[in-house]
PDB file of N, CA and C in Angstrom:
ATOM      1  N   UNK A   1     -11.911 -24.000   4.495  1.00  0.00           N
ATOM      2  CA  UNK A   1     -12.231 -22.625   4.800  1.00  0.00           C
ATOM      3  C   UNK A   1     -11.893 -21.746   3.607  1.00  0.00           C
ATOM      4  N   UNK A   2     -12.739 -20.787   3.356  1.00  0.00           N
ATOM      5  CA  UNK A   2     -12.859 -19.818   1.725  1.00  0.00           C
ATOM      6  C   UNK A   2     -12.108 -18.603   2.493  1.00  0.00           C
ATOM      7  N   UNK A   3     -11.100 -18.084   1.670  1.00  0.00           N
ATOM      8  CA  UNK A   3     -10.878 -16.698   2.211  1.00  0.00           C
ATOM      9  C   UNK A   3     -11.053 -16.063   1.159  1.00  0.00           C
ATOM     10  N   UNK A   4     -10.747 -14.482   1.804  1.00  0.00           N
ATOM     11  CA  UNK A   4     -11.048 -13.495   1.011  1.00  0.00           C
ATOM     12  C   UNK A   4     -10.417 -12.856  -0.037  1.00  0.00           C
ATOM     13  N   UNK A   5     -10.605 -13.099  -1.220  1.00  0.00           N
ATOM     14  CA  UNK A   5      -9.191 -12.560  -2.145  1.00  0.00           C
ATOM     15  C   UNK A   5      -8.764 -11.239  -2.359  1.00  0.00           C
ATOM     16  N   UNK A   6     -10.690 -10.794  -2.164  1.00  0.00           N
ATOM     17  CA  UNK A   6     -10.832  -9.088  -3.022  1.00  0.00           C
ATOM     18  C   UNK A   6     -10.665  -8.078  -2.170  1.00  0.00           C
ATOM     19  N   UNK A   7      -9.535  -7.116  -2.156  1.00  0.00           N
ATOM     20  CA  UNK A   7      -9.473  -6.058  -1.504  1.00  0.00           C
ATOM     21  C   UNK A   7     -10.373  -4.923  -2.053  1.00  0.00           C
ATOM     22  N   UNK A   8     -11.385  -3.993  -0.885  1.00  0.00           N
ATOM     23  CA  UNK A   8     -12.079  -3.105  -0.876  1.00  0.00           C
ATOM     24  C   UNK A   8     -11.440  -1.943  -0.750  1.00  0.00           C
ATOM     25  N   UNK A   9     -10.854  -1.461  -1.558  1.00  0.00           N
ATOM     26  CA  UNK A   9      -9.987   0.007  -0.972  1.00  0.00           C
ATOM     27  C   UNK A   9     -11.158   1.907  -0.410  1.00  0.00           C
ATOM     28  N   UNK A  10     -10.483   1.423   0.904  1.00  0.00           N
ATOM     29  CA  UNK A  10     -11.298   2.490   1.562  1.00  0.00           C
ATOM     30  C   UNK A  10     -10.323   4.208   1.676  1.00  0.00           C
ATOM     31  N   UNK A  11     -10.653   4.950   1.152  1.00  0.00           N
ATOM     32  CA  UNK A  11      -9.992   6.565   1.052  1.00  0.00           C
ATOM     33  C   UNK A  11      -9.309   6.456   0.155  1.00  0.00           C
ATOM     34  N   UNK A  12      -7.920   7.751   0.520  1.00  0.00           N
ATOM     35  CA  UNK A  12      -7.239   8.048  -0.628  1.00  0.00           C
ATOM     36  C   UNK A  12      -7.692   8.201  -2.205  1.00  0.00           C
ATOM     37  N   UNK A  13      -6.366   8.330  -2.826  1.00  0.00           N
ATOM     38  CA  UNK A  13      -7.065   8.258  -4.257  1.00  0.00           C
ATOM     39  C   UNK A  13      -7.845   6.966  -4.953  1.00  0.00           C
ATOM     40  N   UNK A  14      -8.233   5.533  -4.469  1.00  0.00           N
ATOM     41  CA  UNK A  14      -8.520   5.045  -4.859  1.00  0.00           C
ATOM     42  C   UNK A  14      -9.939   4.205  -4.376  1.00  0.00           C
ATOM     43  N   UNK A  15     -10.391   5.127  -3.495  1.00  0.00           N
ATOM     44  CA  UNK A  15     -11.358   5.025  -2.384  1.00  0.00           C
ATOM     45  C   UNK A  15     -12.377   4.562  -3.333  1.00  0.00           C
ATOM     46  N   UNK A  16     -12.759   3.666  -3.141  1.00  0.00           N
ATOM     47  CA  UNK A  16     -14.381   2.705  -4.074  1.00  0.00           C
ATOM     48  C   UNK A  16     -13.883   1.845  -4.818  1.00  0.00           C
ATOM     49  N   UNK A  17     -12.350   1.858  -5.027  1.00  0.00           N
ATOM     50  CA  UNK A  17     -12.335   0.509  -6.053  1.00  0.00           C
ATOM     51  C   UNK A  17     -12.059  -0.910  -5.317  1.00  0.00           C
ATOM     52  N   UNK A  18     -12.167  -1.535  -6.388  1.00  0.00           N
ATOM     53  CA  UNK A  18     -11.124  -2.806  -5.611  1.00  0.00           C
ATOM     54  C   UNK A  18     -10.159  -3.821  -6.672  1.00  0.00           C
ATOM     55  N   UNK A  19      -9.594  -4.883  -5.907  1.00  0.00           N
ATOM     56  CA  UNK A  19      -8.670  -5.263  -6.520  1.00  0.00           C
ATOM     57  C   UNK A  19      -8.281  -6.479  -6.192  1.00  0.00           C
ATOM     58  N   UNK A  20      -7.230  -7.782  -6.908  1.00  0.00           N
ATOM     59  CA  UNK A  20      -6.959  -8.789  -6.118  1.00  0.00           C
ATOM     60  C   UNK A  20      -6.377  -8.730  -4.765  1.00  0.00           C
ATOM     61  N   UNK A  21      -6.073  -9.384  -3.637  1.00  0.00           N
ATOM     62  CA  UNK A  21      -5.552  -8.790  -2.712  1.00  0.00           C
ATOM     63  C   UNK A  21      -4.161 -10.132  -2.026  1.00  0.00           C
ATOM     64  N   UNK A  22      -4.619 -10.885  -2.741  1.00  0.00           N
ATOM     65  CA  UNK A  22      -4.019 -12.396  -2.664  1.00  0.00           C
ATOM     66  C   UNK A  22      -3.197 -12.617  -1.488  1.00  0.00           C
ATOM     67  N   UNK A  23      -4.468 -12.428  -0.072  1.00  0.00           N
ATOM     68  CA  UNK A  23      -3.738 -12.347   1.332  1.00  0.00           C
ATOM     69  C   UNK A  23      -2.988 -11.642   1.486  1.00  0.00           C
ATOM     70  N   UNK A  24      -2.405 -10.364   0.728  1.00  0.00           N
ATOM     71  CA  UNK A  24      -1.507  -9.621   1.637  1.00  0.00           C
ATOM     72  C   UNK A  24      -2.117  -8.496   2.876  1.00  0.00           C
ATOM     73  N   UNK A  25      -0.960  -8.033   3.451  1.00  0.00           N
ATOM     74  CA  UNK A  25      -1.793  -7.072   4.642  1.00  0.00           C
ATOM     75  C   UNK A  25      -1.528  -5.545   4.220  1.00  0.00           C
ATOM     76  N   UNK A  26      -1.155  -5.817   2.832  1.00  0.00           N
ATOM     77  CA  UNK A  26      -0.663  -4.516   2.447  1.00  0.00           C
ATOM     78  C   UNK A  26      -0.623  -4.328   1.150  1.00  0.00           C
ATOM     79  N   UNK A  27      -1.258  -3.304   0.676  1.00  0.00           N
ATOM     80  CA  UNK A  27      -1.255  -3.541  -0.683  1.00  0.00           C
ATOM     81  C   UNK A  27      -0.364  -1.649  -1.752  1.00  0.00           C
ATOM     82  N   UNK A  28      -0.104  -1.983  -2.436  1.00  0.00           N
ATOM     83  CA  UNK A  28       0.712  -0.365  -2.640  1.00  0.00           C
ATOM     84  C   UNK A  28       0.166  -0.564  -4.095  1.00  0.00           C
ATOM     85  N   UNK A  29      -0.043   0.724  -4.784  1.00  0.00           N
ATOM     86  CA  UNK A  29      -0.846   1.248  -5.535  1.00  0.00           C
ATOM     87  C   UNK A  29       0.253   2.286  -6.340  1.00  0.00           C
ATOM     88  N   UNK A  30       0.841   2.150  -7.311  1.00  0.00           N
ATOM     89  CA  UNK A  30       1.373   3.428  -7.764  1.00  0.00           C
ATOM     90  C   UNK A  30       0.950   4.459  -8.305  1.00  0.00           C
ATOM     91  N   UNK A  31       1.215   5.792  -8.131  1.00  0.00           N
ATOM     92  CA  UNK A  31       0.298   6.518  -8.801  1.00  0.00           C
ATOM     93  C   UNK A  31       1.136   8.010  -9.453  1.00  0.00           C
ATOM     94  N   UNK A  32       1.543   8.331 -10.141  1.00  0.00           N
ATOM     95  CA  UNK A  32       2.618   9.329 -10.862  1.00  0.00           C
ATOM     96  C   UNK A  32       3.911   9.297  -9.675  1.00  0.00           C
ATOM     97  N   UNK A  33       4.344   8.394  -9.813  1.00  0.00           N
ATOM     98  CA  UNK A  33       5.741   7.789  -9.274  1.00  0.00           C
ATOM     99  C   UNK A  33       5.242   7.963  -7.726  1.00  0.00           C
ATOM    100  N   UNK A  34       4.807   7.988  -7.089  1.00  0.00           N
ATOM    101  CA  UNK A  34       4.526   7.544  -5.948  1.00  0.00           C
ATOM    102  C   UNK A  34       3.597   6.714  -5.107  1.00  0.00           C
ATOM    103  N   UNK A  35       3.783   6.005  -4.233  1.00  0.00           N
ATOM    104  CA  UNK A  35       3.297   4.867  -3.712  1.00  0.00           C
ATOM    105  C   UNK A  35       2.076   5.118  -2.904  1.00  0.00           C
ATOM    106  N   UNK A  36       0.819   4.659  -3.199  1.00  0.00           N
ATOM    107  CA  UNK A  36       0.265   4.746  -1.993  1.00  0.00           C
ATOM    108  C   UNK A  36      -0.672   3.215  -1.516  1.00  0.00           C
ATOM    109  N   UNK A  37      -0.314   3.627  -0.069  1.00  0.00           N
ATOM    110  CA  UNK A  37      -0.010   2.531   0.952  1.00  0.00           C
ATOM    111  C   UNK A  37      -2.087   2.358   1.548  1.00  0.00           C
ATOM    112  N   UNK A  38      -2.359   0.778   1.423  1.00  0.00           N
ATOM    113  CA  UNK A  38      -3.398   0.545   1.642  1.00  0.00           C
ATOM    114  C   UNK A  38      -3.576  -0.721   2.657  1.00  0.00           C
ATOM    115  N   UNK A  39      -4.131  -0.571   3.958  1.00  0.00           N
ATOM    116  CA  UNK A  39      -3.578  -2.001   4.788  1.00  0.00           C
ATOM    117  C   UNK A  39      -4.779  -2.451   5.115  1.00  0.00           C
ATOM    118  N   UNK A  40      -4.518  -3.534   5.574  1.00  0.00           N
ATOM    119  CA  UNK A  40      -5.905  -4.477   5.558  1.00  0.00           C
ATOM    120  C   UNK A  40      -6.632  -4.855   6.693  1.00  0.00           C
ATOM    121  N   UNK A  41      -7.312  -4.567   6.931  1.00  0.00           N
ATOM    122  CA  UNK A  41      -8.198  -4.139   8.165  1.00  0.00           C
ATOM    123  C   UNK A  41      -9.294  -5.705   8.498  1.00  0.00           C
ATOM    124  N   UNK A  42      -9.661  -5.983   9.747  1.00  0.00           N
ATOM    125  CA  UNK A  42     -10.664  -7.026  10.003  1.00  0.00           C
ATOM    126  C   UNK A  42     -12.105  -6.656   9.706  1.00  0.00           C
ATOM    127  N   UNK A  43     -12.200  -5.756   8.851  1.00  0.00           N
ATOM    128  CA  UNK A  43     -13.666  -5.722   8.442  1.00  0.00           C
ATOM    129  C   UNK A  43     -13.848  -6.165   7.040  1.00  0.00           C
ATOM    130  N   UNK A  44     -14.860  -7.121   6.709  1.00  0.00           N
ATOM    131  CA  UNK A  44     -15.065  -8.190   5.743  1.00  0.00           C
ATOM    132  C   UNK A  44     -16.008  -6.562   4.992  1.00  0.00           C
ATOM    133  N   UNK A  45     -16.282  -7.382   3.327  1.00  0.00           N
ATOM    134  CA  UNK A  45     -17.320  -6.170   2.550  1.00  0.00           C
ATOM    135  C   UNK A  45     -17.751  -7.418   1.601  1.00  0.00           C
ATOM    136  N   UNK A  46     -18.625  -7.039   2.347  1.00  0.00           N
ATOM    137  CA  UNK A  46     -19.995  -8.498   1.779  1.00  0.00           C
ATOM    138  C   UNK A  46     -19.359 -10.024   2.217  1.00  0.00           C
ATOM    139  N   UNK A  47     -19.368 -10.998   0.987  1.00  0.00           N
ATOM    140  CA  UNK A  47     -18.777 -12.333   1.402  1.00  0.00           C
ATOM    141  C   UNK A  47     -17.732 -12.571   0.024  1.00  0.00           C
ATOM    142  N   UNK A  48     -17.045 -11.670  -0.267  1.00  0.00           N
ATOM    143  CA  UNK A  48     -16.023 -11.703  -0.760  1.00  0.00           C
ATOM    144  C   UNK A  48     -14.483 -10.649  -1.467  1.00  0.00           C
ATOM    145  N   UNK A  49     -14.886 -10.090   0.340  1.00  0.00           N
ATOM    146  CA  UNK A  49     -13.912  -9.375   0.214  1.00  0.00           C
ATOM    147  C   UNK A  49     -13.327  -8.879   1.346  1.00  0.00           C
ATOM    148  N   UNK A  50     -11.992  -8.058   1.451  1.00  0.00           N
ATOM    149  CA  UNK A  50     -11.907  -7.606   3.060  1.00  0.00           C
ATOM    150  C   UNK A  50     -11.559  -6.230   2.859  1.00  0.00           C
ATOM    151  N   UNK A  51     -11.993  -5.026   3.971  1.00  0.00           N
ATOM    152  CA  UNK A  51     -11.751  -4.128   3.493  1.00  0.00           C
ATOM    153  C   UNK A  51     -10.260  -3.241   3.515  1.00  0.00           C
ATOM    154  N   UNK A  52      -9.514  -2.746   3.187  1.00  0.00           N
ATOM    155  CA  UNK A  52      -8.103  -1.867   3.446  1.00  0.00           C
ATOM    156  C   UNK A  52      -8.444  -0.329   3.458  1.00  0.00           C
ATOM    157  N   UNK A  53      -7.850  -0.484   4.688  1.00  0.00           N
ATOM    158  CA  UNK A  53      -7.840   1.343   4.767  1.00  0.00           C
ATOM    159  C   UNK A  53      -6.796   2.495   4.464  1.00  0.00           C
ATOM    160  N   UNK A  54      -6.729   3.415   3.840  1.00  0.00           N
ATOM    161  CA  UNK A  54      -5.914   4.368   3.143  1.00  0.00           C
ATOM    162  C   UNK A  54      -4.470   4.674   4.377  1.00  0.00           C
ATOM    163  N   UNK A  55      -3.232   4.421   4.112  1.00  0.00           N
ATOM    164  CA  UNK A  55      -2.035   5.070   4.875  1.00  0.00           C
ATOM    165  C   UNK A  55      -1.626   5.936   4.418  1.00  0.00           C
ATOM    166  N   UNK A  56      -1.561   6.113   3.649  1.00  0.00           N
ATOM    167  CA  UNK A  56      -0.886   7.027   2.966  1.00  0.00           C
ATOM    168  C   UNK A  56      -0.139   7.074   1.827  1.00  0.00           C
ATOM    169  N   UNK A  57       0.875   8.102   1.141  1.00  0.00           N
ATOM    170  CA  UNK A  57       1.659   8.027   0.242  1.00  0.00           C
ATOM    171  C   UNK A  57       3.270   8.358   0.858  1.00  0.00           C
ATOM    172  N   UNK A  58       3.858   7.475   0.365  1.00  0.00           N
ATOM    173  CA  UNK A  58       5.513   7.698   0.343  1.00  0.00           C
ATOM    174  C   UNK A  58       6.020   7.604  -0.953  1.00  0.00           C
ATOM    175  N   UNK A  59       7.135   8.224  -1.264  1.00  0.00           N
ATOM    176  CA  UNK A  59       8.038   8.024  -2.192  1.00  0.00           C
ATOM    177  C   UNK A  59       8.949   6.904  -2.520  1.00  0.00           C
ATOM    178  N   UNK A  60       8.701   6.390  -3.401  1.00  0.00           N
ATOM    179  CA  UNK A  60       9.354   4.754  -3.765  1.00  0.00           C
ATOM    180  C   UNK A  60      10.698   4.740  -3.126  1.00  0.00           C
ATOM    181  N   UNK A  61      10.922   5.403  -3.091  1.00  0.00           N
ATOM    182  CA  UNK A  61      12.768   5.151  -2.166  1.00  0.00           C
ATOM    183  C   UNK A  61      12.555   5.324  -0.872  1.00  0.00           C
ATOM    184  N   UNK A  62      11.700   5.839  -0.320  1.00  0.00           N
ATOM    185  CA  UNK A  62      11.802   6.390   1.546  1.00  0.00           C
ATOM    186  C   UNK A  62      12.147   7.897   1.230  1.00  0.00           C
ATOM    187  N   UNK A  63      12.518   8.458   2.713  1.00  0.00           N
ATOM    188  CA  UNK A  63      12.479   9.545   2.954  1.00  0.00           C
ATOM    189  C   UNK A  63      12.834  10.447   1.859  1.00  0.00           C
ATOM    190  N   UNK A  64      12.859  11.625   2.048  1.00  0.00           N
ATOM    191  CA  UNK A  64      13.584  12.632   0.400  1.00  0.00           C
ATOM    192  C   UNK A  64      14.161  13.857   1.739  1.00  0.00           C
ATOM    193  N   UNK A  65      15.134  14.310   1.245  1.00  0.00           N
ATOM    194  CA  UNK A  65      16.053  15.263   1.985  1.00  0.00           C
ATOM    195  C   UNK A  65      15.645  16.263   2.144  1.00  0.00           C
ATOM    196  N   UNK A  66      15.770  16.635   3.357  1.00  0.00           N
ATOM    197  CA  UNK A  66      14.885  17.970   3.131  1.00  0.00           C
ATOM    198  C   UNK A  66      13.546  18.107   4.241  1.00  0.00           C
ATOM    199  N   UNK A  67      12.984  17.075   3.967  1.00  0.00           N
ATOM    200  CA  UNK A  67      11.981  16.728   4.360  1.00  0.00           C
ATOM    201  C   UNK A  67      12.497  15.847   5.757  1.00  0.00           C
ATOM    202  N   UNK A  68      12.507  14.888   5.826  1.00  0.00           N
ATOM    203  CA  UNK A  68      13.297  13.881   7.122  1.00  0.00           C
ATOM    204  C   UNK A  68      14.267  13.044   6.614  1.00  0.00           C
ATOM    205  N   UNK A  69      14.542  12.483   7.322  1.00  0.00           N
ATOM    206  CA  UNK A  69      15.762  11.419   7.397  1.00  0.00           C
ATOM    207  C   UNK A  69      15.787  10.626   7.087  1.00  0.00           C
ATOM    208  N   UNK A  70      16.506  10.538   5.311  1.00  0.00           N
ATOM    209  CA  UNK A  70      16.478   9.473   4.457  1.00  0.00           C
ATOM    210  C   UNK A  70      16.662   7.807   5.073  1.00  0.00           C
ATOM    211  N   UNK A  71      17.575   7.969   6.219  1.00  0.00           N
ATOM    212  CA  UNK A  71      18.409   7.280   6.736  1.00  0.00           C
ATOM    213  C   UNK A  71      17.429   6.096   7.940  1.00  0.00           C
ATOM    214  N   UNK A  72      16.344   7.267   8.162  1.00  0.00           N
ATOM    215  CA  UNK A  72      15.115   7.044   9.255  1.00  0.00           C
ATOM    216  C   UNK A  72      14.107   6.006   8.509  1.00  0.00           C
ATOM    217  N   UNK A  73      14.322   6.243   7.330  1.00  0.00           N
ATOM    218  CA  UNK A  73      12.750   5.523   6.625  1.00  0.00           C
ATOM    219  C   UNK A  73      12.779   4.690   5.507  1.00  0.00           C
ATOM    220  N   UNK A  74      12.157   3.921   6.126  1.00  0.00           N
ATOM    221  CA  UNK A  74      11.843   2.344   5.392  1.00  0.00           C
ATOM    222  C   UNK A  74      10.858   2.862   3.834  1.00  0.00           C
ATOM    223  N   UNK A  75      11.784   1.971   3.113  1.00  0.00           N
ATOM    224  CA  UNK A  75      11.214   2.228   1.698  1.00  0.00           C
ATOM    225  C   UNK A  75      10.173   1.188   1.484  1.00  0.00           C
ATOM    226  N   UNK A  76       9.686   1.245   0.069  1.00  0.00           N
ATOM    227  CA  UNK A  76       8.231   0.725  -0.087  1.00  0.00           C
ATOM    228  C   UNK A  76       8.773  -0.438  -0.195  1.00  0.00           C
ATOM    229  N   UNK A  77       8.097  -1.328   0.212  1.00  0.00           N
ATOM    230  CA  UNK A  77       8.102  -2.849   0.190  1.00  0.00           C
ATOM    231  C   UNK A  77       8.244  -3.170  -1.515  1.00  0.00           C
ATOM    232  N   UNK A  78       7.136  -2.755  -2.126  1.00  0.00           N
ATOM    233  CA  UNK A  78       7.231  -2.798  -3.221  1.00  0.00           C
ATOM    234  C   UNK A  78       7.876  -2.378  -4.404  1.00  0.00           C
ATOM    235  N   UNK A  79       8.566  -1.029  -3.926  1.00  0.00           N
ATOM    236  CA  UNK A  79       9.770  -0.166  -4.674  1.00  0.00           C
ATOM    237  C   UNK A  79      10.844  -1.249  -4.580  1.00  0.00           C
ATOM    238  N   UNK A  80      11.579  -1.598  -3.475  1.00  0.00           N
ATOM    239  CA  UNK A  80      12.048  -2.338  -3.351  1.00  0.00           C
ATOM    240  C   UNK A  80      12.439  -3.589  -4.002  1.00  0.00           C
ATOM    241  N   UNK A  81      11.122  -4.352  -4.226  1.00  0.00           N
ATOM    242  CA  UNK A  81      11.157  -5.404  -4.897  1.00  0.00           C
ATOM    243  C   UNK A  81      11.516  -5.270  -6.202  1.00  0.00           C
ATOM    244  N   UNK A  82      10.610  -3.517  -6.929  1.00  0.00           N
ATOM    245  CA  UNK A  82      11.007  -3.537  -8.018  1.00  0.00           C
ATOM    246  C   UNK A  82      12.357  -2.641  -8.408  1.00  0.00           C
ATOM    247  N   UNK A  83      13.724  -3.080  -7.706  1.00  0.00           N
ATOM    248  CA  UNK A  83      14.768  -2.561  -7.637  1.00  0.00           C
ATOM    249  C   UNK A  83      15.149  -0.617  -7.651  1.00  0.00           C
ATOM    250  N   UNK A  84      14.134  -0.372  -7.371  1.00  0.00           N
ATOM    251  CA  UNK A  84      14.544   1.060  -6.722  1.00  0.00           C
ATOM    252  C   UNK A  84      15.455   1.404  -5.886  1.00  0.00           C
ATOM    253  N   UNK A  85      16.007   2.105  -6.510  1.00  0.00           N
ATOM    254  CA  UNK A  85      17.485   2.370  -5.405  1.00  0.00           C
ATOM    255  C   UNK A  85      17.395   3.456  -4.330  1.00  0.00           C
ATOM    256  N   UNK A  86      17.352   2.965  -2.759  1.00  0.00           N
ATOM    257  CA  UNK A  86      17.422   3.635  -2.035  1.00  0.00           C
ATOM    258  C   UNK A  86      18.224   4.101  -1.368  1.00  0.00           C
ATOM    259  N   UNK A  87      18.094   4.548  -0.090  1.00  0.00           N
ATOM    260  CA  UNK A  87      19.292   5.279   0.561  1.00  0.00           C
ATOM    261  C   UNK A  87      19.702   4.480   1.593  1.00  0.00           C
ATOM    262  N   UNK A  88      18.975   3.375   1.566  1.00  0.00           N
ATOM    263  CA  UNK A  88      18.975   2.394   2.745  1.00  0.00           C
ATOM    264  C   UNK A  88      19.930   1.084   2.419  1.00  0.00           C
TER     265      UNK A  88
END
């Protein structure tokens, strides 16, 4: 069975492009220090690709003060990985 590698990014700032997607269900995009969040949806785009739809943007650490509760929110998967220090 062939799967789909190529993510179709649907909205946000990156609405028409695409990209490898190498099975994840989530793909994050940086864009002047902030993250934006693209998830992967059951609709195929053509026969080699699947499409992701726009979530939104968060700030590589999670919440910011002020705003809500640092304490409340899960940081980027990907900030994360790339050792961003959060509040979490």
């Amino acid at each position: 069975m062939e799967t789909n590698t190529k993510a179709y990014l649907v909205g946000g700032p990156r609405d028409g492009s695409s990209q490898d997607a190498e099975g994840r269900a989530l793909i994050e995009v940086e864009i002047d220090g902030m993250m934006h969040r693209y998830v992967r949806t059951t609709k195929e785009h053509g026969a080699d690709g699947t499409v992701y739809n726009y979530d939104g943007m968060v700030a590589p650490d999670g919440g910011e003060p002020g705003v809500e509760d640092p304490q409340a929110r899960v940081a980027s998967p990907r900030a994360d990985a790339e050792g961003h220090g959060g509040t979490h």
